[in-house]
PDB file of N, CA and C in Angstrom:
ATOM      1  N   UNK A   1       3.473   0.057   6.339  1.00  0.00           N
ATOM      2  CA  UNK A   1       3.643   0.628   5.033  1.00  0.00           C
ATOM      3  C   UNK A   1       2.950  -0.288   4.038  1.00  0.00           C
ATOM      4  N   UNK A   2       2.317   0.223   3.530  1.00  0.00           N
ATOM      5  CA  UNK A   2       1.646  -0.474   2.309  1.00  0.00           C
ATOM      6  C   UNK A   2       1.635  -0.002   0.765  1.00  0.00           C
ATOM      7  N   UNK A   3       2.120  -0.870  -0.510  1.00  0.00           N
ATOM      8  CA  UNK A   3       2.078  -0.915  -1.372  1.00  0.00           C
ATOM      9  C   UNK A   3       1.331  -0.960  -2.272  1.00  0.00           C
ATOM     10  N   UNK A   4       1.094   0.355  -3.460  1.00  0.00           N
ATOM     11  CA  UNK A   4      -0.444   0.285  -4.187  1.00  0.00           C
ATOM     12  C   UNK A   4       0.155  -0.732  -5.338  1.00  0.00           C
ATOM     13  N   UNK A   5       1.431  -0.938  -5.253  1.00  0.00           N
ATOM     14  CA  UNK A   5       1.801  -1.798  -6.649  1.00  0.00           C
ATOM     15  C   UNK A   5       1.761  -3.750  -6.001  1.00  0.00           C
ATOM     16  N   UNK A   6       1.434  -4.567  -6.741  1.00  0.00           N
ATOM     17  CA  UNK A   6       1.764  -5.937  -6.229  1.00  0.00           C
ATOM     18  C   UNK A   6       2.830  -6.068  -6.023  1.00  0.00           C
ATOM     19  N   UNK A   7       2.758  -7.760  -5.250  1.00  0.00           N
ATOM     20  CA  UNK A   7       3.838  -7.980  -4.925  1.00  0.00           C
ATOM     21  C   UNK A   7       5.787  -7.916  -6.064  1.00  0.00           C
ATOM     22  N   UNK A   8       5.013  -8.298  -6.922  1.00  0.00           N
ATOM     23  CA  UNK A   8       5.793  -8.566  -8.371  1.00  0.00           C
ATOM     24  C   UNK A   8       6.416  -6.990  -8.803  1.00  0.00           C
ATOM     25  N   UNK A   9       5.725  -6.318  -8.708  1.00  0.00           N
ATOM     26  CA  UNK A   9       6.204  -4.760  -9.550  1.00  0.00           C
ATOM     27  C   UNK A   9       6.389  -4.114  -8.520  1.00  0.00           C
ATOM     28  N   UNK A  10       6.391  -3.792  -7.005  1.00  0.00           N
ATOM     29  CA  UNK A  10       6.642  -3.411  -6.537  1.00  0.00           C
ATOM     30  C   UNK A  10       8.717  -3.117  -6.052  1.00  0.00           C
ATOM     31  N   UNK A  11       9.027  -1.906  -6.302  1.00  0.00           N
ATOM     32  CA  UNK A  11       9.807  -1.654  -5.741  1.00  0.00           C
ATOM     33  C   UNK A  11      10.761  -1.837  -4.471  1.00  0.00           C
ATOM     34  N   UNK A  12       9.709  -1.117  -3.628  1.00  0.00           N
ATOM     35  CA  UNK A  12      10.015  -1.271  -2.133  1.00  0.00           C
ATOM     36  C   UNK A  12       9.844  -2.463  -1.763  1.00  0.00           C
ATOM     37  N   UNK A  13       8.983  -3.444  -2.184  1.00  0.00           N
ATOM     38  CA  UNK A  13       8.787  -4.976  -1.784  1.00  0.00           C
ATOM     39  C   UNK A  13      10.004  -5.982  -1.853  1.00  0.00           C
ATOM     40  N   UNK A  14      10.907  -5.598  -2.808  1.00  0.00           N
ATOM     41  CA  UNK A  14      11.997  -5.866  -2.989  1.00  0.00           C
ATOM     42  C   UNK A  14      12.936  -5.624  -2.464  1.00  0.00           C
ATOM     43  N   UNK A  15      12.727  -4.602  -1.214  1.00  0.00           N
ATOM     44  CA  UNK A  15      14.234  -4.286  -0.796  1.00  0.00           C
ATOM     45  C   UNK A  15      14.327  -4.785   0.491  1.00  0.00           C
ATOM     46  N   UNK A  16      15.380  -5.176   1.160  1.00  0.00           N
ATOM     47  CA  UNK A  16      15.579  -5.670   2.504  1.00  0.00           C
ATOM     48  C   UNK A  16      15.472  -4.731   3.832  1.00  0.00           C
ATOM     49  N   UNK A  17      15.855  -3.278   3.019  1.00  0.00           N
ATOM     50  CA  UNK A  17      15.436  -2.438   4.330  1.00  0.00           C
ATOM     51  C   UNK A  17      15.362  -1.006   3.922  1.00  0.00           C
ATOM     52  N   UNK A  18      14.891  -0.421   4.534  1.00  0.00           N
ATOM     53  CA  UNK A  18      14.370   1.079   4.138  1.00  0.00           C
ATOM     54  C   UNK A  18      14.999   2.089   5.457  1.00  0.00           C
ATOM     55  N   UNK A  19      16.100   2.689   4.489  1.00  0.00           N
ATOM     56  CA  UNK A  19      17.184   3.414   5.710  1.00  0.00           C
ATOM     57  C   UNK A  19      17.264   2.737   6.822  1.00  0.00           C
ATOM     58  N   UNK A  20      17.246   3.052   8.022  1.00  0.00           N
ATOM     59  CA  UNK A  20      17.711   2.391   9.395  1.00  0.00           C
ATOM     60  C   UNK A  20      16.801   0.949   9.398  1.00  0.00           C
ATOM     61  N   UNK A  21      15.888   0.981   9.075  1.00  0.00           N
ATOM     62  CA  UNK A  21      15.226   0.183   8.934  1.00  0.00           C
ATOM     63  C   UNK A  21      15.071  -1.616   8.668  1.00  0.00           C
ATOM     64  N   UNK A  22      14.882  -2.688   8.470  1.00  0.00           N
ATOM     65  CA  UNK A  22      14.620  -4.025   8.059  1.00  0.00           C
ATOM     66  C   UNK A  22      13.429  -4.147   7.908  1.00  0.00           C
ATOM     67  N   UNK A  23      13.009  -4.449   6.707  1.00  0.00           N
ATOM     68  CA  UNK A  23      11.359  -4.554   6.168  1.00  0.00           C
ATOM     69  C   UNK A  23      11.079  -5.547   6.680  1.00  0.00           C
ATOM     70  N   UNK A  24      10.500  -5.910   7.441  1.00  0.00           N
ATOM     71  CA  UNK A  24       9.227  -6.927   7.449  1.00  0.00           C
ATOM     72  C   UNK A  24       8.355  -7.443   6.404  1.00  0.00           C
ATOM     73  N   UNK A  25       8.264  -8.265   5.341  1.00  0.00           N
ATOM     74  CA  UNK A  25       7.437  -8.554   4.346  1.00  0.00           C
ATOM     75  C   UNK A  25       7.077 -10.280   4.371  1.00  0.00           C
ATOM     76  N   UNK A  26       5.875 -10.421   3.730  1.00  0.00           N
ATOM     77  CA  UNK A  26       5.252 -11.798   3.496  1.00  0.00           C
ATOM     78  C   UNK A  26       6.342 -12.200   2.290  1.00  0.00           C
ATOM     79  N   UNK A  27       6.921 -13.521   2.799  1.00  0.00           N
ATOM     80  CA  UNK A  27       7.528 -14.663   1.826  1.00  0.00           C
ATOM     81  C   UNK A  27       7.134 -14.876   0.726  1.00  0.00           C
ATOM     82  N   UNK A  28       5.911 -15.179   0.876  1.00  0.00           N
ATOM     83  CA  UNK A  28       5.114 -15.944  -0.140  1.00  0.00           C
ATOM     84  C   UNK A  28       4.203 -17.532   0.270  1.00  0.00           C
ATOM     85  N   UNK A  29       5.019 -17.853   1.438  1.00  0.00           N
ATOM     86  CA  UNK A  29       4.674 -18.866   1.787  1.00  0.00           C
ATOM     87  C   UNK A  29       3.612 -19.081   3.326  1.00  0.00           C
ATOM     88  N   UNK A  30       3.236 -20.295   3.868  1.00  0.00           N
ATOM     89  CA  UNK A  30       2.629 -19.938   4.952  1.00  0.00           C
ATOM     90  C   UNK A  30       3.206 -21.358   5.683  1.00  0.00           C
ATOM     91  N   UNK A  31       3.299 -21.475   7.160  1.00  0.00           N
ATOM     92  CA  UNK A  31       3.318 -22.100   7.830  1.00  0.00           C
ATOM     93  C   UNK A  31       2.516 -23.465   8.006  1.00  0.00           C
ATOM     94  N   UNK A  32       2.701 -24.302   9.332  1.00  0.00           N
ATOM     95  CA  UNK A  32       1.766 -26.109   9.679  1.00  0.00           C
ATOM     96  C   UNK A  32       0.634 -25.370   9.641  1.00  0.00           C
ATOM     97  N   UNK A  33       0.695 -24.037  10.340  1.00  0.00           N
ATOM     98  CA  UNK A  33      -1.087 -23.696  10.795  1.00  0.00           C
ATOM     99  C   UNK A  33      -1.861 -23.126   9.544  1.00  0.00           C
ATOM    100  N   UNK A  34      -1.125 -23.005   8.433  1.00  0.00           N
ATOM    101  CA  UNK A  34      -1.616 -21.820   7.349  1.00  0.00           C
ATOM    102  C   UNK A  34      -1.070 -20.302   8.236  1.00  0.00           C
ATOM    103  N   UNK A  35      -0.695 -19.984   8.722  1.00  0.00           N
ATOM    104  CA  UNK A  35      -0.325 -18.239   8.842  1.00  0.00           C
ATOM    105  C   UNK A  35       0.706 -18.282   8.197  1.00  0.00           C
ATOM    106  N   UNK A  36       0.857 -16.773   7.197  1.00  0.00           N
ATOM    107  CA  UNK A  36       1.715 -16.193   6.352  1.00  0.00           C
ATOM    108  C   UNK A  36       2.886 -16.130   6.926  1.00  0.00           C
ATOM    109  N   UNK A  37       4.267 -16.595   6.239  1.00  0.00           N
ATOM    110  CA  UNK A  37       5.771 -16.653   6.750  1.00  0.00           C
ATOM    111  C   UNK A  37       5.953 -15.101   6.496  1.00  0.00           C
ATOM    112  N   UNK A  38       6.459 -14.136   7.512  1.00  0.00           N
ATOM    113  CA  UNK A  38       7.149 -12.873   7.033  1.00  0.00           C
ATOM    114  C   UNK A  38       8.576 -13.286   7.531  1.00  0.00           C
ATOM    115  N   UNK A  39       9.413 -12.273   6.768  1.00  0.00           N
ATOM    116  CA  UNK A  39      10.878 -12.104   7.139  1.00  0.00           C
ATOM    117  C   UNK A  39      10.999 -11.028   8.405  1.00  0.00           C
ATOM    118  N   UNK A  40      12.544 -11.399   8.945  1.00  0.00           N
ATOM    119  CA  UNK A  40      12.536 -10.689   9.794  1.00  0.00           C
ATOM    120  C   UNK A  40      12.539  -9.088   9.857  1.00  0.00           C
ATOM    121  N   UNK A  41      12.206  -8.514  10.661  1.00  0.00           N
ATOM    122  CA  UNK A  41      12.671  -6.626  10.346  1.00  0.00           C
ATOM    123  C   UNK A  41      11.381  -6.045  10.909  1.00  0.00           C
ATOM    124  N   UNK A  42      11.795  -4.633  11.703  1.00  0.00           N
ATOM    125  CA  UNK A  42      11.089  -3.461  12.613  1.00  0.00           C
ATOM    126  C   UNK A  42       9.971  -3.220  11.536  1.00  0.00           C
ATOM    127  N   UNK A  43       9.702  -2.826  10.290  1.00  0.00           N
ATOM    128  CA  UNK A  43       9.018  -1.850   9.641  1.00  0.00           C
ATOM    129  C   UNK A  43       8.352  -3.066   8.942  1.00  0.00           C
ATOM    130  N   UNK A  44       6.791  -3.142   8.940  1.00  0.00           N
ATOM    131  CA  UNK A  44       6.154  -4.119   8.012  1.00  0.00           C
ATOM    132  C   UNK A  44       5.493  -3.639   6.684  1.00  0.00           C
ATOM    133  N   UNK A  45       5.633  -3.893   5.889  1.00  0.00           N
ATOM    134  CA  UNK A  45       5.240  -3.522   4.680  1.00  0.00           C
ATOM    135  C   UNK A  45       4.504  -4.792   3.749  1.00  0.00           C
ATOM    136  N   UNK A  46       3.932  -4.425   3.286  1.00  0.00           N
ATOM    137  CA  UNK A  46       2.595  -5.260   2.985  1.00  0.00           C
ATOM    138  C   UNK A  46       2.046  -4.449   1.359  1.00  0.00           C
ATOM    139  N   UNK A  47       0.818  -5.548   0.918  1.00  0.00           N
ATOM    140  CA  UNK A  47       0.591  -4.870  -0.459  1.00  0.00           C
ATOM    141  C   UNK A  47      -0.812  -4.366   0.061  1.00  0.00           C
ATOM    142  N   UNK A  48      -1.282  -3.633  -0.728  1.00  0.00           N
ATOM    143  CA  UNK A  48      -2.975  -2.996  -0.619  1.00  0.00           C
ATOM    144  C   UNK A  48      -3.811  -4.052  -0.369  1.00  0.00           C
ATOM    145  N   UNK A  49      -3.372  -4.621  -1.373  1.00  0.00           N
ATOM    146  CA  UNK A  49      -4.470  -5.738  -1.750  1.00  0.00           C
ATOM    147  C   UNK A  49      -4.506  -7.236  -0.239  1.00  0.00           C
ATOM    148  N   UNK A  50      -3.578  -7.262   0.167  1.00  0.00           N
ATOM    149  CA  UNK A  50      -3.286  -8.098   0.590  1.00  0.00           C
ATOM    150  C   UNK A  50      -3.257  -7.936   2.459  1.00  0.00           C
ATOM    151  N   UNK A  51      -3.427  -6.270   2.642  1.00  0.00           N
ATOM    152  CA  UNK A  51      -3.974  -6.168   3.824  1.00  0.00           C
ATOM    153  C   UNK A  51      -4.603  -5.680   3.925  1.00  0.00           C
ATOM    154  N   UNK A  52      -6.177  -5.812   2.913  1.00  0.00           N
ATOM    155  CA  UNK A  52      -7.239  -5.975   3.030  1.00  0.00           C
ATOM    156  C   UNK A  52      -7.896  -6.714   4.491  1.00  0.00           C
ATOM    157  N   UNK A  53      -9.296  -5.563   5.514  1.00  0.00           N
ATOM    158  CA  UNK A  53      -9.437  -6.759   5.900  1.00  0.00           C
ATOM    159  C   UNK A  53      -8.628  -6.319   7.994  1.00  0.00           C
ATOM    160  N   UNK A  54      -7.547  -5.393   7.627  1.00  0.00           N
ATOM    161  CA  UNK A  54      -6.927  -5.234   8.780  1.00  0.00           C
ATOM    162  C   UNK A  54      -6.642  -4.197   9.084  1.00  0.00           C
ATOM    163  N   UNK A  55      -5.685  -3.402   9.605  1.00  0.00           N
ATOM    164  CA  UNK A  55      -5.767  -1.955  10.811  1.00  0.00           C
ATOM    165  C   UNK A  55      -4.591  -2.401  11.110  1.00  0.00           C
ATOM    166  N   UNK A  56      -4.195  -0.747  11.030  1.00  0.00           N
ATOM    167  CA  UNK A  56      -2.455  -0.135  12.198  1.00  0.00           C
ATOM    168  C   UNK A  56      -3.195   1.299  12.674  1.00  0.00           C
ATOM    169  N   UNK A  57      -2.584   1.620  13.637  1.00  0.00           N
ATOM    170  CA  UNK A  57      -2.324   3.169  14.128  1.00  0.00           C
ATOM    171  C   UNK A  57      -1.899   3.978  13.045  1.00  0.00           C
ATOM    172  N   UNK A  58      -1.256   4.007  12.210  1.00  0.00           N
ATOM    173  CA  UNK A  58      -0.539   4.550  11.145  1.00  0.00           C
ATOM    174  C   UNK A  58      -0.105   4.224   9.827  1.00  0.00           C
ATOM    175  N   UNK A  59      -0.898   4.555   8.460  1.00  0.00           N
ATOM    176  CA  UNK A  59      -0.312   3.918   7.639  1.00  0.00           C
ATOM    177  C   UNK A  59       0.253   4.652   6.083  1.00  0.00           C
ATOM    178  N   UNK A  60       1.388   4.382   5.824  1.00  0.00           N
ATOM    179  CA  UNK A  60       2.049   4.889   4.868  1.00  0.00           C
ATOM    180  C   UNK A  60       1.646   4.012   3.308  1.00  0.00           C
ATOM    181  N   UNK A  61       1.306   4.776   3.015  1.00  0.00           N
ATOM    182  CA  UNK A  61       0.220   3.877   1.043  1.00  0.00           C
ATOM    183  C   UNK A  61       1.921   4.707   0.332  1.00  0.00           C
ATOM    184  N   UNK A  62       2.466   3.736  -0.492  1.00  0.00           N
ATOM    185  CA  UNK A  62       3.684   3.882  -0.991  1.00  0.00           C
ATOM    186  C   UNK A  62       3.439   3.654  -2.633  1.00  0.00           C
ATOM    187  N   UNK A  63       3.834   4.289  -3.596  1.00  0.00           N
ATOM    188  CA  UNK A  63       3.746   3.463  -5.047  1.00  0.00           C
ATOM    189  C   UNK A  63       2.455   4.274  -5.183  1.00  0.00           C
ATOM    190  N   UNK A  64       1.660   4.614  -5.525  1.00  0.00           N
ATOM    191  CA  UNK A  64       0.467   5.126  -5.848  1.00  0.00           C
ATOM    192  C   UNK A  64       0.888   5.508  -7.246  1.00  0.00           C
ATOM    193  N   UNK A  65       0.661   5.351  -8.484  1.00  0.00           N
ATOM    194  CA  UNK A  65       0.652   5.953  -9.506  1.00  0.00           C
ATOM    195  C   UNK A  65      -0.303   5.139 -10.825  1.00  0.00           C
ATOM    196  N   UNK A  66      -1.053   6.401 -11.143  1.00  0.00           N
ATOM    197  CA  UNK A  66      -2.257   5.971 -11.955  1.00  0.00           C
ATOM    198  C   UNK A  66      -2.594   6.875 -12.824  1.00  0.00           C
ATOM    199  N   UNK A  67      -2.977   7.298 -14.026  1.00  0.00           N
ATOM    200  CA  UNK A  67      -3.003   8.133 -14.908  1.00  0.00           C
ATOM    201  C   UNK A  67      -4.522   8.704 -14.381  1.00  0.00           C
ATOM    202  N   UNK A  68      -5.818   7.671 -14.509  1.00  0.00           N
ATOM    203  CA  UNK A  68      -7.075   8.375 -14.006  1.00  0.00           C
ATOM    204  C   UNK A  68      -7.581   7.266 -13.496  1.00  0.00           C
ATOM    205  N   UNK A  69      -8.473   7.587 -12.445  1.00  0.00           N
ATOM    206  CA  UNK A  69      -9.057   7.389 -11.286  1.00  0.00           C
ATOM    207  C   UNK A  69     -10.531   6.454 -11.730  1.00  0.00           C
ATOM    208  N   UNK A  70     -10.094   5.600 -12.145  1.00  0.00           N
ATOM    209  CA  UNK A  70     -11.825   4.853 -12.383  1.00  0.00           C
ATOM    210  C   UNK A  70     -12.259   3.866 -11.189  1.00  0.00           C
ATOM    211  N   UNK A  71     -13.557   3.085 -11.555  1.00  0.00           N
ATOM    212  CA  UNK A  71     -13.728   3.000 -10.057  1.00  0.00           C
ATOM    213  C   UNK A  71     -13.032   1.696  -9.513  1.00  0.00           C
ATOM    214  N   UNK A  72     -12.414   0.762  -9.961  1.00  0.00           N
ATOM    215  CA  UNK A  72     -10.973  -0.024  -9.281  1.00  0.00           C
ATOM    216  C   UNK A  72     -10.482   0.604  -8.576  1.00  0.00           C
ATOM    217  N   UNK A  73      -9.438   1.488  -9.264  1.00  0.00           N
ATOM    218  CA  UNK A  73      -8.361   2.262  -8.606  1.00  0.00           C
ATOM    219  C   UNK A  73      -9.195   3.323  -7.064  1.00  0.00           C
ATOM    220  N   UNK A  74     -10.453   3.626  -7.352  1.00  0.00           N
ATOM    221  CA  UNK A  74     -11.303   4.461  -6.218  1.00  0.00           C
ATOM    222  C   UNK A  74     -11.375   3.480  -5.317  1.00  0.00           C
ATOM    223  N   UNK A  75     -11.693   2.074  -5.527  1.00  0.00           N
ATOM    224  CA  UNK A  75     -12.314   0.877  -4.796  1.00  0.00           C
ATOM    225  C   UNK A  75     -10.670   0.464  -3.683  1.00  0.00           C
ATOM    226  N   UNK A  76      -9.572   0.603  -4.532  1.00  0.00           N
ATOM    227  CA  UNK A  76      -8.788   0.473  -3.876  1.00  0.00           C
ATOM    228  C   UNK A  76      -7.964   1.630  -3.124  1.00  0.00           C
ATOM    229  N   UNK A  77      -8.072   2.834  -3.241  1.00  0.00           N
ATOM    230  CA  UNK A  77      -8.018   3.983  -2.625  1.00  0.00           C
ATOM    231  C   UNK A  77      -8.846   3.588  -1.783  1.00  0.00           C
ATOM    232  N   UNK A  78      -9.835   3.574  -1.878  1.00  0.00           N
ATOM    233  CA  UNK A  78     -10.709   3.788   0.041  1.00  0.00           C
ATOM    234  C   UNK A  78      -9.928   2.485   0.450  1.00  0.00           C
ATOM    235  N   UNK A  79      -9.963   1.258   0.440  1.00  0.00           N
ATOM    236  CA  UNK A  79      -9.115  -0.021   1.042  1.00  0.00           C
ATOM    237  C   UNK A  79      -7.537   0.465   1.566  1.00  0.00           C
ATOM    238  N   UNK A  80      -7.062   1.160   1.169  1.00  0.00           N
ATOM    239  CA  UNK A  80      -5.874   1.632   1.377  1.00  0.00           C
ATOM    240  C   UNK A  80      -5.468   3.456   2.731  1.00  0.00           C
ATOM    241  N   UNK A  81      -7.156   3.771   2.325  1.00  0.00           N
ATOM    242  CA  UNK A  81      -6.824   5.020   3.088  1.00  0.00           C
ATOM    243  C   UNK A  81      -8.049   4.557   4.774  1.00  0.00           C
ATOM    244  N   UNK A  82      -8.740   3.489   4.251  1.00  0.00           N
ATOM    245  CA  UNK A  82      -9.483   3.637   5.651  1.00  0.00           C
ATOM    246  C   UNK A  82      -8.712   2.049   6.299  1.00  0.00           C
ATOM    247  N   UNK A  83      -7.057   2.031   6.079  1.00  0.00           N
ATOM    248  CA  UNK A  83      -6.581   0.857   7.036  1.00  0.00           C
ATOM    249  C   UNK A  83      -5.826   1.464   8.149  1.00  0.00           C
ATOM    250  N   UNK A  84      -5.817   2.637   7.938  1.00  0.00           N
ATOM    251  CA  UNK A  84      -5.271   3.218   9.130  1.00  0.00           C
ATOM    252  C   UNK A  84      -6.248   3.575  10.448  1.00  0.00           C
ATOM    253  N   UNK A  85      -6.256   3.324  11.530  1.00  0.00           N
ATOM    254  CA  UNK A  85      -6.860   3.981  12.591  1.00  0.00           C
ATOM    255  C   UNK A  85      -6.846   5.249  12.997  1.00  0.00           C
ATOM    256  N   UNK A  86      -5.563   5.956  12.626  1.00  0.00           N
ATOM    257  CA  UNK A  86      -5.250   7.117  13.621  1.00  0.00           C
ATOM    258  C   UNK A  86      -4.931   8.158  12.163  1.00  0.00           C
ATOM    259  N   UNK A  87      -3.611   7.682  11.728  1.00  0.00           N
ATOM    260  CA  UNK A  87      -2.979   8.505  10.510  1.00  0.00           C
ATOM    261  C   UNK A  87      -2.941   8.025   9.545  1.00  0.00           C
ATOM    262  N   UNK A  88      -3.114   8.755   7.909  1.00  0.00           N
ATOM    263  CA  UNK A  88      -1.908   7.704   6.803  1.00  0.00           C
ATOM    264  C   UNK A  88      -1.339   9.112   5.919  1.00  0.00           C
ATOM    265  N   UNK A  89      -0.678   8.901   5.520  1.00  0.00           N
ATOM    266  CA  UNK A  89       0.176   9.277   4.433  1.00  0.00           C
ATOM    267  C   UNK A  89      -0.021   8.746   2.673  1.00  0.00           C
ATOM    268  N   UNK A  90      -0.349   9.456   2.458  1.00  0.00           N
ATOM    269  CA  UNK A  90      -0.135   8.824   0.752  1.00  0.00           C
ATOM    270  C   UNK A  90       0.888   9.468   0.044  1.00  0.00           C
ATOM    271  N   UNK A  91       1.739   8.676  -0.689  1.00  0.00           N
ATOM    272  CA  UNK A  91       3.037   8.932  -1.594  1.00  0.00           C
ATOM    273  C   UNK A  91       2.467   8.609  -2.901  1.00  0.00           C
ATOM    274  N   UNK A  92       2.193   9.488  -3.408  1.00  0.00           N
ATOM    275  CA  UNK A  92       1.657   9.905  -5.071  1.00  0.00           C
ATOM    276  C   UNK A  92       2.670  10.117  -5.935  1.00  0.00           C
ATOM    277  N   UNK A  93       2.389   9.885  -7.129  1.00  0.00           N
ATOM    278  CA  UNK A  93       3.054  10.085  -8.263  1.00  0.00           C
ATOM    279  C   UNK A  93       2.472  11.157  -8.593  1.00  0.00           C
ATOM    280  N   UNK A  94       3.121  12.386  -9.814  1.00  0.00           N
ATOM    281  CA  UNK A  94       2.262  13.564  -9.703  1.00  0.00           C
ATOM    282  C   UNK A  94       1.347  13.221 -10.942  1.00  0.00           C
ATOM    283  N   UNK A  95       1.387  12.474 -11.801  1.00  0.00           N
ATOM    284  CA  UNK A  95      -0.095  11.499 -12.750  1.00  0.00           C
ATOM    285  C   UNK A  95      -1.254  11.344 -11.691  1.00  0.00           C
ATOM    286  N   UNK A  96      -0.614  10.525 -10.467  1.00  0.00           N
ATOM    287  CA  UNK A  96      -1.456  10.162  -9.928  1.00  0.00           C
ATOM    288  C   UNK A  96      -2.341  11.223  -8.445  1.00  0.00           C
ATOM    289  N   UNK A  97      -1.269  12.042  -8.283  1.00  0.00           N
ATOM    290  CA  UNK A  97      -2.090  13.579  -7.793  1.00  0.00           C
ATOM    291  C   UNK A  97      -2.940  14.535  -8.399  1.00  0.00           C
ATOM    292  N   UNK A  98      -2.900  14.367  -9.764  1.00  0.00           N
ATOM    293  CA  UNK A  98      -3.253  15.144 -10.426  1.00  0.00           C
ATOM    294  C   UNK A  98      -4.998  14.604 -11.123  1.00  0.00           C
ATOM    295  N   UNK A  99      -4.532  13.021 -11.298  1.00  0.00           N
ATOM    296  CA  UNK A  99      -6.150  12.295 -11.176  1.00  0.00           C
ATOM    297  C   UNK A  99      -6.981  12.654 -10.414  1.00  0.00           C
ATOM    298  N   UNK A 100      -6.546  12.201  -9.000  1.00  0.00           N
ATOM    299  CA  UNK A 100      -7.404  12.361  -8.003  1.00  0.00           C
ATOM    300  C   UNK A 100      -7.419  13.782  -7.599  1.00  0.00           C
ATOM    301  N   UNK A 101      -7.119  15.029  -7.944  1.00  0.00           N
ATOM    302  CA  UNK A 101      -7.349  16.552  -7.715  1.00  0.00           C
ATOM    303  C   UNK A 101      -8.523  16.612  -8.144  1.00  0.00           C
ATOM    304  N   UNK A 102      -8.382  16.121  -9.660  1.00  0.00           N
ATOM    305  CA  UNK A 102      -9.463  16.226 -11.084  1.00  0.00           C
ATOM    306  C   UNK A 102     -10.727  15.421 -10.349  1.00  0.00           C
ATOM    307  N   UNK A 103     -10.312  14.766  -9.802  1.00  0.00           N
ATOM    308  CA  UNK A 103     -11.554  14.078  -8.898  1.00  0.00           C
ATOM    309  C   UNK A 103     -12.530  14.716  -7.689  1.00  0.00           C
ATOM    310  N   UNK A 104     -11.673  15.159  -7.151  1.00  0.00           N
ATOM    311  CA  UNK A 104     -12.193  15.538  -5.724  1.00  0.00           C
ATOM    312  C   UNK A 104     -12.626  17.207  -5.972  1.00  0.00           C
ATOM    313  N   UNK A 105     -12.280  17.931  -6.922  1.00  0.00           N
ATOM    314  CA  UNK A 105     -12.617  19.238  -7.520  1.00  0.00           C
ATOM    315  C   UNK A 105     -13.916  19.073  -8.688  1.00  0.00           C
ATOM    316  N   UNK A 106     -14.497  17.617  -8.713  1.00  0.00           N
ATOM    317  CA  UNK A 106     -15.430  17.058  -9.216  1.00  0.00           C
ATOM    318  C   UNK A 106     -15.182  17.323 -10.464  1.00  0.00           C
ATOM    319  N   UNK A 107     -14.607  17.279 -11.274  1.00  0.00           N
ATOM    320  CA  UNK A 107     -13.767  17.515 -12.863  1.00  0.00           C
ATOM    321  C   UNK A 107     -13.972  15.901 -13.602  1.00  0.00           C
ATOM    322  N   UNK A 108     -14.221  15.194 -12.785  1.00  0.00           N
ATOM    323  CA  UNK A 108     -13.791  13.793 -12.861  1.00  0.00           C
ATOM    324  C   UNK A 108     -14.619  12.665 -13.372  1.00  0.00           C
ATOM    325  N   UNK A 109     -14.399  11.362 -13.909  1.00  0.00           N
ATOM    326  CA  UNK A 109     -15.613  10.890 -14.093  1.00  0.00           C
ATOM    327  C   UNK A 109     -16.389  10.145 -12.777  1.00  0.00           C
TER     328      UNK A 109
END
């Protein structure tokens, strides 16, 4: 699961577990070797920005909300929709469905 909001404003980053679930998330800190400390838990959740760079079988983009679509927010849409291998899911805000409609119906800038 990955987060379009940072670590800081994020919601879900904050919570310890998501229904049956125990999130898996980065501390903040890293280990002797430098690798990132996560907490314990089944479901890993991570920010956009920050799993840059890597690949799952499946990935859920959580938090998405943006009034319009300039090219940041595009730059990080593709980073977010091509980390999946197999599937993803995007959870939109309807601001932020309604940008990217205006987009892809070429309405857009």
């Amino acid at each position: 699961m990955l987060s379009w909001r940072g670590r800081d404003k994020s919601r879900l980053l904050a919570q310890e577990r998501l229904a049956d679930w125990r999130l898996a998330r980065f501390e903040g800190g890293y280990d002797e070797q430098g690798r990132p400390v996560w907490s314990d838990g089944e479901l890993r959740i991570e920010t956009v920005r920050r799993f840059k760079s890597q690949s799952a079988d499946a990935v859920v983009v959580t938090e998405v909300d943006f009034e319009e679509l300039n090219e940041l927010r595009r730059n990080l849409l593709f980073v977010a929709l091509t980390r999946a291998r197999m599937h993803v899911e995007l959870g939109l805000t309807p601001a932020a469905a309604g940008a990217l409609a205006t987009q892809l119906q070429g309405k857009g800038p």
